[in-house]
PDB file of N, CA and C in Angstrom:
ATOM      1  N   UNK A   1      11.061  18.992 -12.351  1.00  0.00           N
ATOM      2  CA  UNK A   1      11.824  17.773 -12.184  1.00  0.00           C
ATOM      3  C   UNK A   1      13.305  18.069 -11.971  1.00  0.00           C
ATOM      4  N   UNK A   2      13.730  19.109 -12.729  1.00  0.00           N
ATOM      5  CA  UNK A   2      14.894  19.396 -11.860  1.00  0.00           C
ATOM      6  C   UNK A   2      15.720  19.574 -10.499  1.00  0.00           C
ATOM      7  N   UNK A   3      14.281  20.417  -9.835  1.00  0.00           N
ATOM      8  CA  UNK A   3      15.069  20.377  -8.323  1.00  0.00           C
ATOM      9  C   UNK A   3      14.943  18.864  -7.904  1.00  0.00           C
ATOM     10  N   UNK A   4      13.906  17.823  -8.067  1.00  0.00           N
ATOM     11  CA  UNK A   4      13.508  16.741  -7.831  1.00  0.00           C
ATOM     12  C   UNK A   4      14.975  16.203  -8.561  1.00  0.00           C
ATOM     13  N   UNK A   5      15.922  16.102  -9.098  1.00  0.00           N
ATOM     14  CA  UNK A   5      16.599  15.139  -9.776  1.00  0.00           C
ATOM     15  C   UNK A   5      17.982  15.599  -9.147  1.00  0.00           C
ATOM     16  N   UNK A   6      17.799  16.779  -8.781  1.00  0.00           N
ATOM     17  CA  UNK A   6      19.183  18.028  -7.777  1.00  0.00           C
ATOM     18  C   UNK A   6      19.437  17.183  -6.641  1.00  0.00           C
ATOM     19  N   UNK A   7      17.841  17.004  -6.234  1.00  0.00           N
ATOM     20  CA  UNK A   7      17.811  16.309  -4.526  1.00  0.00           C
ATOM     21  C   UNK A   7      18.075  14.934  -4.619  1.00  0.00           C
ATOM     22  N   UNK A   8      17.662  14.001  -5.670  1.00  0.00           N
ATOM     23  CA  UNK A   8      18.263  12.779  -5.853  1.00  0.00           C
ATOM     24  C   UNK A   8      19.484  12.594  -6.136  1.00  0.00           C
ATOM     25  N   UNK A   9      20.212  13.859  -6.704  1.00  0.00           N
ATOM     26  CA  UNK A   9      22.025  13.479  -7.431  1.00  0.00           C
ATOM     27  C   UNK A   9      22.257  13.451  -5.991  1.00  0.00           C
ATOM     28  N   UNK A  10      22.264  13.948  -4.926  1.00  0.00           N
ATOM     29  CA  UNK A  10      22.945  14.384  -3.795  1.00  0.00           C
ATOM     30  C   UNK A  10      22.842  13.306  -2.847  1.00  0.00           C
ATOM     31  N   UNK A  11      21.812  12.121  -3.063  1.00  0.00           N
ATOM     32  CA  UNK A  11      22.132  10.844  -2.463  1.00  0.00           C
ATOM     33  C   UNK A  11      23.079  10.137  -3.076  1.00  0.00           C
ATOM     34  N   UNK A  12      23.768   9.935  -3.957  1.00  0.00           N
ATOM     35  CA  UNK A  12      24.449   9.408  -4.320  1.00  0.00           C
ATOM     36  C   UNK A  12      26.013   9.955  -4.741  1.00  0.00           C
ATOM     37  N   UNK A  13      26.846   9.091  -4.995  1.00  0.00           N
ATOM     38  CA  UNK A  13      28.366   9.248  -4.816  1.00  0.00           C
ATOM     39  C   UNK A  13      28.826   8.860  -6.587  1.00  0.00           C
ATOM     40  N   UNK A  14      28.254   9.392  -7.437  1.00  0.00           N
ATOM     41  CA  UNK A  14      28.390   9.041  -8.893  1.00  0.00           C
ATOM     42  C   UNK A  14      28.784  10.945  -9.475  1.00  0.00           C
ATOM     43  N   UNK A  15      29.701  10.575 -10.516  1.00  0.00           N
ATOM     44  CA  UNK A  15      29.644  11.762 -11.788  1.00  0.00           C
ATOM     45  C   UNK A  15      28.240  11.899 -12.082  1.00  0.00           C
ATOM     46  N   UNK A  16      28.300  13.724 -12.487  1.00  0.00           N
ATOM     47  CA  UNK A  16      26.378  13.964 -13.393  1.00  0.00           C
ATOM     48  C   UNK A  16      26.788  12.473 -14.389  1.00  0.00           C
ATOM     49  N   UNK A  17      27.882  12.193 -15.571  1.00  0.00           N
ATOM     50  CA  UNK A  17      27.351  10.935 -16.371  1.00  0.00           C
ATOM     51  C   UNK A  17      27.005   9.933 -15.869  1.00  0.00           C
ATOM     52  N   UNK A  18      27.258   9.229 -14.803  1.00  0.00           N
ATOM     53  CA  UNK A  18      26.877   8.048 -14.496  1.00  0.00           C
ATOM     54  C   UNK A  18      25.621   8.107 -14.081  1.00  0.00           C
ATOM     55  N   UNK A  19      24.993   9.225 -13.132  1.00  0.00           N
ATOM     56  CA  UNK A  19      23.719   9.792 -13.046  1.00  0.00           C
ATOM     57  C   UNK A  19      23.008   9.689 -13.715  1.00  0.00           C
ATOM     58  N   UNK A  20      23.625  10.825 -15.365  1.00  0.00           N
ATOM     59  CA  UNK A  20      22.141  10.857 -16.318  1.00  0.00           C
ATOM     60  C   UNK A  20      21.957   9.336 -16.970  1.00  0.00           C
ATOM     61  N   UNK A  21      23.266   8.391 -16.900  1.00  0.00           N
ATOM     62  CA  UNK A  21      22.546   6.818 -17.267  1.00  0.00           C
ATOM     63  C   UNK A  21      22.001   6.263 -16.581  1.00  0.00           C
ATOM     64  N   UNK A  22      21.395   6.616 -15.211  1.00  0.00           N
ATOM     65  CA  UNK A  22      20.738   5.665 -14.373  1.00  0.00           C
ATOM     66  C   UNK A  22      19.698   6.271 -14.955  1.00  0.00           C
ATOM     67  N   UNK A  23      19.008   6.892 -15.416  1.00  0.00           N
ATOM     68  CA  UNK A  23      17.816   7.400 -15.650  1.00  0.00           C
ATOM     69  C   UNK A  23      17.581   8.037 -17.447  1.00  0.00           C
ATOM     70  N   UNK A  24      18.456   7.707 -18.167  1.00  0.00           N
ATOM     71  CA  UNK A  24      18.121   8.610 -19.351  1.00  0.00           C
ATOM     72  C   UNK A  24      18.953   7.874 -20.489  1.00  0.00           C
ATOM     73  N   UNK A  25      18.172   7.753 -21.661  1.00  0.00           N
ATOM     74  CA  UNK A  25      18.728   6.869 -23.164  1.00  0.00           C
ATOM     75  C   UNK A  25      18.630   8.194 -24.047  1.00  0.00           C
ATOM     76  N   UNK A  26      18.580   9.397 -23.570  1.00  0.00           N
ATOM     77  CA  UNK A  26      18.482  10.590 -24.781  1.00  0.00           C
ATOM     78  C   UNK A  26      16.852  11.354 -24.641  1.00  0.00           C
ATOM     79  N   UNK A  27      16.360   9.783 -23.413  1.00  0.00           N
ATOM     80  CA  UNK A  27      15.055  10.279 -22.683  1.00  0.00           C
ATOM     81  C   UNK A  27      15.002   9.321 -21.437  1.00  0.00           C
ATOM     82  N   UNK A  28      13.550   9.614 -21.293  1.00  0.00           N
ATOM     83  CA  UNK A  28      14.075   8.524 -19.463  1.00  0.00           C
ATOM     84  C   UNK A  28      13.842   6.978 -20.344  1.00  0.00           C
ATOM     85  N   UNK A  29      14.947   6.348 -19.299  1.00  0.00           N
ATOM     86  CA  UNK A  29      14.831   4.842 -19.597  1.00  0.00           C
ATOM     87  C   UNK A  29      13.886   4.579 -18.452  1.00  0.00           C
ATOM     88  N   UNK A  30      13.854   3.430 -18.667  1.00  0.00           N
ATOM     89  CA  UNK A  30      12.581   2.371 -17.672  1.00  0.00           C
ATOM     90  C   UNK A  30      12.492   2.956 -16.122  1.00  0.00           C
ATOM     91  N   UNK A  31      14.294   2.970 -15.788  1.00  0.00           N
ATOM     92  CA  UNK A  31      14.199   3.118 -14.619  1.00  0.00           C
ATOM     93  C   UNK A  31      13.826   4.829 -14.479  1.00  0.00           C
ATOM     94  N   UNK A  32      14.217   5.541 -15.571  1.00  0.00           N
ATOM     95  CA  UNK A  32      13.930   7.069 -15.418  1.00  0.00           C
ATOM     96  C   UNK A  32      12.148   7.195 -15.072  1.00  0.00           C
ATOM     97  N   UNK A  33      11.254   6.333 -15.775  1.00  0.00           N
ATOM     98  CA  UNK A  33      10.140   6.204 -16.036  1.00  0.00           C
ATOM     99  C   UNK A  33       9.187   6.155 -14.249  1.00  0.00           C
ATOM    100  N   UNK A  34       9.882   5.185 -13.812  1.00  0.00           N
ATOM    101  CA  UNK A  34       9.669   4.825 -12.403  1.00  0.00           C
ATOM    102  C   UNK A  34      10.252   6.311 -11.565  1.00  0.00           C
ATOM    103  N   UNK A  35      11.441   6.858 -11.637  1.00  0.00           N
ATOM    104  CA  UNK A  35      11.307   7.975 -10.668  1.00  0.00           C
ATOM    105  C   UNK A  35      10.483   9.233 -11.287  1.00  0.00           C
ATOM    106  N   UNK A  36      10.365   9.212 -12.568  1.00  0.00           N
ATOM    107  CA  UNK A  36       9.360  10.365 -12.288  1.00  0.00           C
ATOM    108  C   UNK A  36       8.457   9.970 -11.960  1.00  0.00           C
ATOM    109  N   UNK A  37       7.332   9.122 -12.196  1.00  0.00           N
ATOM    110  CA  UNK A  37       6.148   8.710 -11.808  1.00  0.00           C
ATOM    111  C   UNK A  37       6.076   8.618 -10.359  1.00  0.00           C
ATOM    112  N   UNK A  38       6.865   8.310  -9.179  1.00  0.00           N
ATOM    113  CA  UNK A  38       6.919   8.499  -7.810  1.00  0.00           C
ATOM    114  C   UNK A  38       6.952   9.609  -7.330  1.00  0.00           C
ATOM    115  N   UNK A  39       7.820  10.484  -8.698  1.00  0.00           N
ATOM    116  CA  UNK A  39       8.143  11.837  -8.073  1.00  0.00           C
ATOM    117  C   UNK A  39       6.646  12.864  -8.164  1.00  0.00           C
ATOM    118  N   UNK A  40       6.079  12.135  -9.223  1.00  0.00           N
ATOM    119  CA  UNK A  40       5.054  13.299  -9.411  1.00  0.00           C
ATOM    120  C   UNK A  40       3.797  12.783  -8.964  1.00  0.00           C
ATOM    121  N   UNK A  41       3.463  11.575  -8.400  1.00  0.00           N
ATOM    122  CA  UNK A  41       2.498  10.795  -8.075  1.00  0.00           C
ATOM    123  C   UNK A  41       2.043  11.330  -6.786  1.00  0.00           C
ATOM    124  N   UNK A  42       2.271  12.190  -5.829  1.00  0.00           N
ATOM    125  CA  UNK A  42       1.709  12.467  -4.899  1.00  0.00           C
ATOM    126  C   UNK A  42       0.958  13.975  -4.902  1.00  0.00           C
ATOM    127  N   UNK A  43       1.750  14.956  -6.431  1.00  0.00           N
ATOM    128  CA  UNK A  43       0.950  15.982  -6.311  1.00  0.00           C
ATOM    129  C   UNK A  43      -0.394  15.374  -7.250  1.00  0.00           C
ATOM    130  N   UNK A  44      -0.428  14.315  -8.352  1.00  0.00           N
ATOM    131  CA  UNK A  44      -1.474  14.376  -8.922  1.00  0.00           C
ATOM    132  C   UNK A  44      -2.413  13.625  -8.394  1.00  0.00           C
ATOM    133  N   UNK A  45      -2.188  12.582  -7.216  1.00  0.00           N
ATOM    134  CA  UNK A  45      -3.413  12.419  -6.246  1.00  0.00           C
ATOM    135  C   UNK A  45      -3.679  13.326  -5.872  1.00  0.00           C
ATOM    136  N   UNK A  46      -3.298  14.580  -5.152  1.00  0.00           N
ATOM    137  CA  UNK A  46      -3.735  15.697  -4.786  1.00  0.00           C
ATOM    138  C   UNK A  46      -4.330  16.852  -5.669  1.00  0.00           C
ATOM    139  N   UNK A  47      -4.562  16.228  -6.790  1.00  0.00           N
ATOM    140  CA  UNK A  47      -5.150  16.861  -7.913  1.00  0.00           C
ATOM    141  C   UNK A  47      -6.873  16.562  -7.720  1.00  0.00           C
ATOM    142  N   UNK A  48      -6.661  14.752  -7.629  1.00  0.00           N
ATOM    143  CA  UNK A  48      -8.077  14.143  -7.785  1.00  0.00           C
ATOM    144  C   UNK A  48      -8.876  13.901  -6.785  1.00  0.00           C
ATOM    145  N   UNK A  49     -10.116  14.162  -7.007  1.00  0.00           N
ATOM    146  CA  UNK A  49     -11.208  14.175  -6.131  1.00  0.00           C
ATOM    147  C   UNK A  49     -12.682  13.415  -6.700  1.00  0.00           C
ATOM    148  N   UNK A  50     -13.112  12.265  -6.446  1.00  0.00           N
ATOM    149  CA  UNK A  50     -12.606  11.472  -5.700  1.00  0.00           C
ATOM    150  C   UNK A  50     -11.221  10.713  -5.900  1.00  0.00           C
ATOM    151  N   UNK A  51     -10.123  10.795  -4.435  1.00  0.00           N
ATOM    152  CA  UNK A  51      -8.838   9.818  -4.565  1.00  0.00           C
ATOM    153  C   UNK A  51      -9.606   8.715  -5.431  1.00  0.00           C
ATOM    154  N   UNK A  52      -8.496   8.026  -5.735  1.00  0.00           N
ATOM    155  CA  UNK A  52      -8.783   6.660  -6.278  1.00  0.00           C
ATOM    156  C   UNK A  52      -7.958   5.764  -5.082  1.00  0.00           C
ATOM    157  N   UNK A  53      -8.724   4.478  -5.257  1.00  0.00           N
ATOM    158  CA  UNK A  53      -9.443   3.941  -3.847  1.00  0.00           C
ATOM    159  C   UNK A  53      -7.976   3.765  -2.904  1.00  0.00           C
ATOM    160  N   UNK A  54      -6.958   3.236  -3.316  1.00  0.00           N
ATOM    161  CA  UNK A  54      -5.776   3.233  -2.481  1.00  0.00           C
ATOM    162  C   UNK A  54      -4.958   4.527  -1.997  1.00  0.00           C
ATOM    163  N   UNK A  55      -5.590   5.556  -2.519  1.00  0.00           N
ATOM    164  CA  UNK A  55      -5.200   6.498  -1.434  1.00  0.00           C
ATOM    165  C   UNK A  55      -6.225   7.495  -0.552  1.00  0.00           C
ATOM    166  N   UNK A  56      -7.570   6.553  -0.594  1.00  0.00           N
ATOM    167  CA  UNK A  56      -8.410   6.548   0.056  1.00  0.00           C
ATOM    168  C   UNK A  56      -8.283   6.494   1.788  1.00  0.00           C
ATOM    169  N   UNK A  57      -9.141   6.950   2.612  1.00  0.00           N
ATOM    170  CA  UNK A  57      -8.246   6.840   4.328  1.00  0.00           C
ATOM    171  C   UNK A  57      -8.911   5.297   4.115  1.00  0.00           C
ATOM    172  N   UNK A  58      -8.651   4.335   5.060  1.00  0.00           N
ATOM    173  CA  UNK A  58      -9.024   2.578   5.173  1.00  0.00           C
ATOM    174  C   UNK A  58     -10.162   3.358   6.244  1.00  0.00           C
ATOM    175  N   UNK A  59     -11.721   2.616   5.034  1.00  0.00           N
ATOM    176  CA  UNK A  59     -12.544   2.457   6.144  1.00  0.00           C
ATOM    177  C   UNK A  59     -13.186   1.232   5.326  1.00  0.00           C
ATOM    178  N   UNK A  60     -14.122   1.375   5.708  1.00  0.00           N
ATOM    179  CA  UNK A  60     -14.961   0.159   5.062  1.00  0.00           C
ATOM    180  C   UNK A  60     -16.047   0.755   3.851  1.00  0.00           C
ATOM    181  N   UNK A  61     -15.932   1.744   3.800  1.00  0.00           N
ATOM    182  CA  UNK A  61     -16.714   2.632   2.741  1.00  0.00           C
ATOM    183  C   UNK A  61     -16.274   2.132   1.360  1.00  0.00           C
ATOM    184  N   UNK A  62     -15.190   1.535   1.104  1.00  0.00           N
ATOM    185  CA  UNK A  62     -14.428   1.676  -0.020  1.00  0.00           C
ATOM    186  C   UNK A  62     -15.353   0.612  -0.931  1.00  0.00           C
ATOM    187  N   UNK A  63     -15.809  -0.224  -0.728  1.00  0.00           N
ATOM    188  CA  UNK A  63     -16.466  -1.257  -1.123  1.00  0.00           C
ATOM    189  C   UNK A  63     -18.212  -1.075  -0.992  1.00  0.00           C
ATOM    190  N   UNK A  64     -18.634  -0.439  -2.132  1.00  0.00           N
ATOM    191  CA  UNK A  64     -20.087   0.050  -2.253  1.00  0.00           C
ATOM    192  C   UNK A  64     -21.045  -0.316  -3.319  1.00  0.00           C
ATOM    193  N   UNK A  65     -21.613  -1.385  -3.302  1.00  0.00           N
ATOM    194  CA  UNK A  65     -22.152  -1.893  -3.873  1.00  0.00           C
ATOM    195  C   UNK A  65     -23.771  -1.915  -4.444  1.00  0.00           C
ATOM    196  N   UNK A  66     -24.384  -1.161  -3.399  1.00  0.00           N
ATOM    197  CA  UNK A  66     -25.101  -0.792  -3.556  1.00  0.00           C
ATOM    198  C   UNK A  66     -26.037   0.132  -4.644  1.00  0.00           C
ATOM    199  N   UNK A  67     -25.429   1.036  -5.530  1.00  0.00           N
ATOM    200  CA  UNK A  67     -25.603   1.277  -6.543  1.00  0.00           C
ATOM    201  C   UNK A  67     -25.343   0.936  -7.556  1.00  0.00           C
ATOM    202  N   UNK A  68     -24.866  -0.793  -7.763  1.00  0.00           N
ATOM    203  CA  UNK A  68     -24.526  -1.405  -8.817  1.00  0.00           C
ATOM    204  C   UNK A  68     -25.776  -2.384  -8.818  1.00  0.00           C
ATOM    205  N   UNK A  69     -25.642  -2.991  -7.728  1.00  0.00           N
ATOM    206  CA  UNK A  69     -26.713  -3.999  -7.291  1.00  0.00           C
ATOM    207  C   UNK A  69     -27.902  -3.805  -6.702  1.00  0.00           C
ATOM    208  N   UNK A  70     -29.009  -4.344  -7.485  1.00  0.00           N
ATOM    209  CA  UNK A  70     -30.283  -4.514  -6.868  1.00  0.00           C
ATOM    210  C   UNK A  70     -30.637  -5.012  -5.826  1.00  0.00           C
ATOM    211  N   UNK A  71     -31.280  -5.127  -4.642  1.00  0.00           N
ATOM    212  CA  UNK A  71     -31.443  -5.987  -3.594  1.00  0.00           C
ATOM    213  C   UNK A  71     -32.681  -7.086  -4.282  1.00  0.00           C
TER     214      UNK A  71
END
């Protein structure tokens, strides 16, 4: 999360303090909560197999009912 937080200071035009309060109470605040979870949300879909359904490719597969329901 560091280099991840390196590459975010560098969009912006703030001191490291004003920085570590957009994101940190002594830990992440709410909004800290939200960039890590974005930040790390694309390697741990790439963890899981099967994706879970929204990062599924769009077909019509996604909706399978058939092994729930009896005909």
């Amino acid at each position: 999360m560091n280099v991840v937080h390196a590459e975010d200071f560098k969009c912006f035009r703030l001191t490291y303090e004003q920085y570590r309060r957009r994101y940190f109470i002594g830990h992440y605040n709410p909004s800290g909560n939200h960039f890590f979870a974005f930040a790390i949300k694309d390697t741990i879909v790439n963890w899981l197999e099967p994706k879970p359904i929204t990062y599924r490719p769009g077909d019509d597969s996604l909706i399978q009912f058939q092994d729930y329901l009896r005909e």
